[in-house]
N, C-alpha and C. Protein backbone atom coordinates (compact mmCIF):
# COMPACT_ATOMS: atom_id res chain seq x y z
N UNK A 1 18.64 -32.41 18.12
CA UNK A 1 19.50 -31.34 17.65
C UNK A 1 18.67 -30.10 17.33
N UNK A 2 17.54 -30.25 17.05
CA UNK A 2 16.69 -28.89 16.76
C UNK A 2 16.58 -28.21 17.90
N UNK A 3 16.05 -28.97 18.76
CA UNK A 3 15.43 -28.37 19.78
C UNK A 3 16.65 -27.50 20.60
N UNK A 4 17.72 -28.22 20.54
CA UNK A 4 19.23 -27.12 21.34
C UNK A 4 19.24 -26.55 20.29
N UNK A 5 18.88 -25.92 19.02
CA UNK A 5 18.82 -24.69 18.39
C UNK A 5 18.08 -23.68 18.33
N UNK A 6 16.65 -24.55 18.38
CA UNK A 6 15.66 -23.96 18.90
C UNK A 6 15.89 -23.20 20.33
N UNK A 7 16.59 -23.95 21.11
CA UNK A 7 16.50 -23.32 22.53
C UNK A 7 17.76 -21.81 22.38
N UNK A 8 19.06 -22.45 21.76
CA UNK A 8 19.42 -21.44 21.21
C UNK A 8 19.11 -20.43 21.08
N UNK A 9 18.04 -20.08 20.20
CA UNK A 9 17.72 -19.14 19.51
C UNK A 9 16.79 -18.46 20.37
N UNK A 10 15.87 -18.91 21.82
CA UNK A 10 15.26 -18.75 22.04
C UNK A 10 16.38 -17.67 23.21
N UNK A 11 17.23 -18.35 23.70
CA UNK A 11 18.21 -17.85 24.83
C UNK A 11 18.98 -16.56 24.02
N UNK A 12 19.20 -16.45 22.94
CA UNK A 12 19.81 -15.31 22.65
C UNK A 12 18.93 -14.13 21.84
N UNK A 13 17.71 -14.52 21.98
CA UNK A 13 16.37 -13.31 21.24
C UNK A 13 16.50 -12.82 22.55
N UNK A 14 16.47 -13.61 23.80
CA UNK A 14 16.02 -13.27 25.43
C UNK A 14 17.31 -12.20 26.12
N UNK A 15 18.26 -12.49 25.15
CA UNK A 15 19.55 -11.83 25.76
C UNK A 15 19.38 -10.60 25.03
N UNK A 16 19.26 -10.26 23.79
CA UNK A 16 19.01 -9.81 22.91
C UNK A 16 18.04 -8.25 23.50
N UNK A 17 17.12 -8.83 23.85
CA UNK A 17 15.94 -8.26 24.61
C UNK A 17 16.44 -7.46 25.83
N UNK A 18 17.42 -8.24 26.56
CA UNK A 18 17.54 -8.05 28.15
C UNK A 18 18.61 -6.52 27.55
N UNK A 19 19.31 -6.53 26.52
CA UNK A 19 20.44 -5.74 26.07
C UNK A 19 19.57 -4.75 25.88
N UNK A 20 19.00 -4.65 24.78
CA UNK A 20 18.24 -3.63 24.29
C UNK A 20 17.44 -2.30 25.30
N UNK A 21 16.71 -3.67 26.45
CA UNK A 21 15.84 -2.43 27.67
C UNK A 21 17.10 -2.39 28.35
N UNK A 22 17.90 -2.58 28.41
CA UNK A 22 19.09 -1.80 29.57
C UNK A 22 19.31 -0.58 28.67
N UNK A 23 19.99 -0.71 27.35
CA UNK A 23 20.55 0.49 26.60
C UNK A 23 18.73 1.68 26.31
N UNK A 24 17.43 1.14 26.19
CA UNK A 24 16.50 1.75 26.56
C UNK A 24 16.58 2.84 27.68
N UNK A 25 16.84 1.82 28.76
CA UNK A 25 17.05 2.84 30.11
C UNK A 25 18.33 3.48 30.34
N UNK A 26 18.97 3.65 29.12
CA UNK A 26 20.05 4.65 29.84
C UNK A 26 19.99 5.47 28.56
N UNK A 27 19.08 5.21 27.51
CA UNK A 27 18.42 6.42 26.78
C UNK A 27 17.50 7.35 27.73
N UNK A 28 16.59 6.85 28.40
CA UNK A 28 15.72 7.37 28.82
C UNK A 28 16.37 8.11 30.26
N UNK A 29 17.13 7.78 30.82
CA UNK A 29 18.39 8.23 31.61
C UNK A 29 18.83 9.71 31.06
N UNK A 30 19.00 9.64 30.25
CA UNK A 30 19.91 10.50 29.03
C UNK A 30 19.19 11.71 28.52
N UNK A 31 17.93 11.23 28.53
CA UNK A 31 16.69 12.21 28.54
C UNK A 31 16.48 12.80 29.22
N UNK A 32 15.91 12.35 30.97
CA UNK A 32 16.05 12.50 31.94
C UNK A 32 16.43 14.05 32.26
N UNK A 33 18.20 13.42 32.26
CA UNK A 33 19.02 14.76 32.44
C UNK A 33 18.85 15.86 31.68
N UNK A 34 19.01 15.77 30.29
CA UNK A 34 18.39 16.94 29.48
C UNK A 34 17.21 17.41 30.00
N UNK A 35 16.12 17.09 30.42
CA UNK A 35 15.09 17.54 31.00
C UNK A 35 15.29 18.24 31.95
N UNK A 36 16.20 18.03 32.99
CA UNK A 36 16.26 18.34 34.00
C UNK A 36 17.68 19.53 34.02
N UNK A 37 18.43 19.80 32.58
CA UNK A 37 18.89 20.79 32.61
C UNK A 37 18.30 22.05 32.05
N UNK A 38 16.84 21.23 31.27
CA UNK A 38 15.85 22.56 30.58
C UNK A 38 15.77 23.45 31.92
N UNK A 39 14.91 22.32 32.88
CA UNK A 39 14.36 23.03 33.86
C UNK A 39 15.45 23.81 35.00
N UNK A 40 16.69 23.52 35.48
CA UNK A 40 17.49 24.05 36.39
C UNK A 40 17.96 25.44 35.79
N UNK A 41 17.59 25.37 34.12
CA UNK A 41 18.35 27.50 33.29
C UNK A 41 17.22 28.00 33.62
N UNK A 42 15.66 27.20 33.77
CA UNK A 42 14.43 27.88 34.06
C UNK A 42 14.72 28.55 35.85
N UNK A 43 15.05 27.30 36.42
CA UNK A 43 14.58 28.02 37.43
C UNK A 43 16.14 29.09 38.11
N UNK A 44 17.09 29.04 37.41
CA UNK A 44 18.13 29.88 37.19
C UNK A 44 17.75 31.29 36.73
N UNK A 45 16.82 31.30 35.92
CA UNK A 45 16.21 32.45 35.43
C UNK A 45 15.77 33.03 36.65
N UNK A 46 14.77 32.78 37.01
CA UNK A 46 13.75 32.56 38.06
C UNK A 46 14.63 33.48 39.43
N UNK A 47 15.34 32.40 39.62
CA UNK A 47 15.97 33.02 40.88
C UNK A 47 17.12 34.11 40.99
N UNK A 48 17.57 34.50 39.33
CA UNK A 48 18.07 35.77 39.38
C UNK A 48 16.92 36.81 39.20
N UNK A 49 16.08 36.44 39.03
CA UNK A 49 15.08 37.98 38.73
C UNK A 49 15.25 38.24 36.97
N UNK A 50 15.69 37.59 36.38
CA UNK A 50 15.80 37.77 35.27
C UNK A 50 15.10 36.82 34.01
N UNK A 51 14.10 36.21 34.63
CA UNK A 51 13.37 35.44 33.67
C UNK A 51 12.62 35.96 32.42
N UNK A 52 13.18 35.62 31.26
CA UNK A 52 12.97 36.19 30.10
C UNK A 52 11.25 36.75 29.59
N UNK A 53 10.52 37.36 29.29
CA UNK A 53 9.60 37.95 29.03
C UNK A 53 8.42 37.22 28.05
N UNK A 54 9.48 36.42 27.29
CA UNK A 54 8.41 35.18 25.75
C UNK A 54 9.67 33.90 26.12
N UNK A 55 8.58 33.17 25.65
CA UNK A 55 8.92 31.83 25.65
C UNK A 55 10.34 31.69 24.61
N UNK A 56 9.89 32.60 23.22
CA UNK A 56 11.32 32.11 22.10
C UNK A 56 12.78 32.33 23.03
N UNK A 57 12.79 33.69 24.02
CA UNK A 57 13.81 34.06 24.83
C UNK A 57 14.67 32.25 25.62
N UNK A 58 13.80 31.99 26.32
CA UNK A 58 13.98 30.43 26.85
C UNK A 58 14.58 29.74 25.42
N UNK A 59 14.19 29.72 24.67
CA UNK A 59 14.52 28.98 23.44
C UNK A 59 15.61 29.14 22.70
N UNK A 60 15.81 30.59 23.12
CA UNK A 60 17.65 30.99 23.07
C UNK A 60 18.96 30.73 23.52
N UNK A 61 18.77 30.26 24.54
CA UNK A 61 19.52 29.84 25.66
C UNK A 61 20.44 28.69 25.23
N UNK A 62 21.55 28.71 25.16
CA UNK A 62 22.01 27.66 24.05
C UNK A 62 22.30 26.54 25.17
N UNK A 63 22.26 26.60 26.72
CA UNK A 63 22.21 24.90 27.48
C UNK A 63 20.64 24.62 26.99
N UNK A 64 19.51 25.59 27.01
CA UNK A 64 18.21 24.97 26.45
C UNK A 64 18.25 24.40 25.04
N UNK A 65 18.75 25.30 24.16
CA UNK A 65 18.40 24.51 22.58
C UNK A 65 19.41 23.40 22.28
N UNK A 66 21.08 23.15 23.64
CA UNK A 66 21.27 21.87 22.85
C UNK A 66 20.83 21.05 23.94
N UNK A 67 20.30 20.60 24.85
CA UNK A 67 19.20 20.06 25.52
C UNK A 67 17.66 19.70 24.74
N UNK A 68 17.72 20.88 23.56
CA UNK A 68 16.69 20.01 22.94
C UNK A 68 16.66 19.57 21.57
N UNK A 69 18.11 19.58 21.29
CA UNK A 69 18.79 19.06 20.22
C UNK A 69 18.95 17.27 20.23
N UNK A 70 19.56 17.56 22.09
CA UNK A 70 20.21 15.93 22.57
C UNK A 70 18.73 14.74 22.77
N UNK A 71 17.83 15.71 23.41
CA UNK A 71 16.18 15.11 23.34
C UNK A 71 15.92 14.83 21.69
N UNK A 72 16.02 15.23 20.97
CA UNK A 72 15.58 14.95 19.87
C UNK A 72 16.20 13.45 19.03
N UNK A 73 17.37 13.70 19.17
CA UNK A 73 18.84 12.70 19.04
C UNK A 73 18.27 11.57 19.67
N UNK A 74 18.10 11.31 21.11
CA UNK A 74 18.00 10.50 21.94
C UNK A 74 16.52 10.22 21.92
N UNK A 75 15.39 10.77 21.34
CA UNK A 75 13.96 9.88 20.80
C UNK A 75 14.39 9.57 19.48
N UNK A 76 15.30 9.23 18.90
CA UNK A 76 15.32 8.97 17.61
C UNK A 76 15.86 7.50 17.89
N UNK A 77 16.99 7.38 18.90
CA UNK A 77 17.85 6.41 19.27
C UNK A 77 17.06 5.25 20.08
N UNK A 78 15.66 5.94 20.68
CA UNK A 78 14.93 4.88 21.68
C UNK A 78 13.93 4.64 20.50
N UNK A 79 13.35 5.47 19.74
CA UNK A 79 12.71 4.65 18.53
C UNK A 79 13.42 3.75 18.00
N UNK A 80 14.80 3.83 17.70
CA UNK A 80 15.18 2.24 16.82
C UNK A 80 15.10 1.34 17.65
N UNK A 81 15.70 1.27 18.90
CA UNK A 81 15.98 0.63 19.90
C UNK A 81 14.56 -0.47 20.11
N UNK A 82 13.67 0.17 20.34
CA UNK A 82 12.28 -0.17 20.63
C UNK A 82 12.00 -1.08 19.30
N UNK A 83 12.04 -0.59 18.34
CA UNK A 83 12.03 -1.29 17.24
C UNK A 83 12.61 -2.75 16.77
N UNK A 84 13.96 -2.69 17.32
CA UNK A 84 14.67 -3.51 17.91
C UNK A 84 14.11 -4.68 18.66
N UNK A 85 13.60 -3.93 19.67
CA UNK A 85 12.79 -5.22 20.74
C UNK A 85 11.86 -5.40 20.23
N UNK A 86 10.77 -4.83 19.24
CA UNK A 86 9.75 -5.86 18.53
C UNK A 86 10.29 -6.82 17.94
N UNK A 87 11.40 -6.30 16.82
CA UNK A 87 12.13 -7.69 16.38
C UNK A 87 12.53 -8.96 17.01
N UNK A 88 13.34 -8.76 17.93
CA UNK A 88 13.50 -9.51 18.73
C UNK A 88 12.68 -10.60 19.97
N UNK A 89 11.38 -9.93 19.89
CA UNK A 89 10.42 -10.47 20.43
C UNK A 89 9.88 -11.27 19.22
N UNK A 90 9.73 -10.65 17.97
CA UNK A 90 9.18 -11.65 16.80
C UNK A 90 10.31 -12.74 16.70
N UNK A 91 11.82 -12.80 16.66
CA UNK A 91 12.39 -13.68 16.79
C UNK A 91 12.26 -14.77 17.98
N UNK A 92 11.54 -14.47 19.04
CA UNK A 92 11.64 -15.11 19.98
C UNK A 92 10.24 -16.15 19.92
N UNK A 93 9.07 -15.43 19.46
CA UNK A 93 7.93 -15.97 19.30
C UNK A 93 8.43 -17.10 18.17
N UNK A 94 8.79 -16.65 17.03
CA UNK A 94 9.21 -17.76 15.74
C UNK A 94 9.84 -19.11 16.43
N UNK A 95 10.71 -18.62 17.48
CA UNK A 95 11.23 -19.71 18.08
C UNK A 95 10.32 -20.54 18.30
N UNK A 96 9.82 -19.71 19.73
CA UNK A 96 9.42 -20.71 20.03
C UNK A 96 7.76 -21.68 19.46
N UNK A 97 7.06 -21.09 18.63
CA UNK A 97 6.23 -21.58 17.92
C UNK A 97 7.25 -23.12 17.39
N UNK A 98 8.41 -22.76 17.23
CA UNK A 98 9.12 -24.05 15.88
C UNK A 98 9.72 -25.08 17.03
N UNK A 99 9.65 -24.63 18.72
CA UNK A 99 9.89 -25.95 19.31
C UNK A 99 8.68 -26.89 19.70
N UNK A 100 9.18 -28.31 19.57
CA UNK A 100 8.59 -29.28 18.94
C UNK A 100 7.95 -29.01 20.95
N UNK A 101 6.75 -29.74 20.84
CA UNK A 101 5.49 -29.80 22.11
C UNK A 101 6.37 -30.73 22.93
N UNK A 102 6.22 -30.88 24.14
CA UNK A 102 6.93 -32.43 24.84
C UNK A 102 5.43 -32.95 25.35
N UNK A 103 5.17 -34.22 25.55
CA UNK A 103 3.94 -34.96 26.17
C UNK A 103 4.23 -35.01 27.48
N UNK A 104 3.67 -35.08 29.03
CA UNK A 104 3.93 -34.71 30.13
C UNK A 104 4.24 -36.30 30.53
């Protein structure tokens, strides 16, 4: 009976895990795009002839500053997340340290 708890526990730290790097990668997804809308007002600038003169100008741009509002949001969300999967990896190790050895 331990050991189907043990295994238990071992199958749902693993699920646990598998959840976590999916919702990881569609943080990092999420990022991604924000990144890639910094850069498309840059090169929007660019290709009207109107690229701003100082950097704070870029920083005005309100698709840039909530692009780096949503980046900020979304490293906050992959820090817990990540955090998350240490846990869950320490749950998984505890496991399996506590299942009993088999002799071959």
């Amino acid at each position: 009976m331990a050991s189907a708890a043990t295994f238990s526990e071992r199958v749902q730290a693993e699920l646990n895990i598998v959840r976590l790097r999916v919702r990881i990668d569609n943080v990092h997804s999420g990022m991604n795009e924000e990144y890639q809308n910094i850069g498309r007002t840059i090169v929007e600038f660019h290709n009207a002839a109107s690229m701003p003169k100082m950097a704070e100008q870029l920083l005005k741009d309100e698709r840039i500053a909530a692009s780096l509002v949503e980046l900020t949001a979304l490293e906050r969300v992959l820090d817990k997340l990540q955090d998350e999967v240490k846990n869950e990896h320490a749950v998984y190790r505890q496991a399996t340290k506590q299942a009993p050895e088999k002799a071959p």
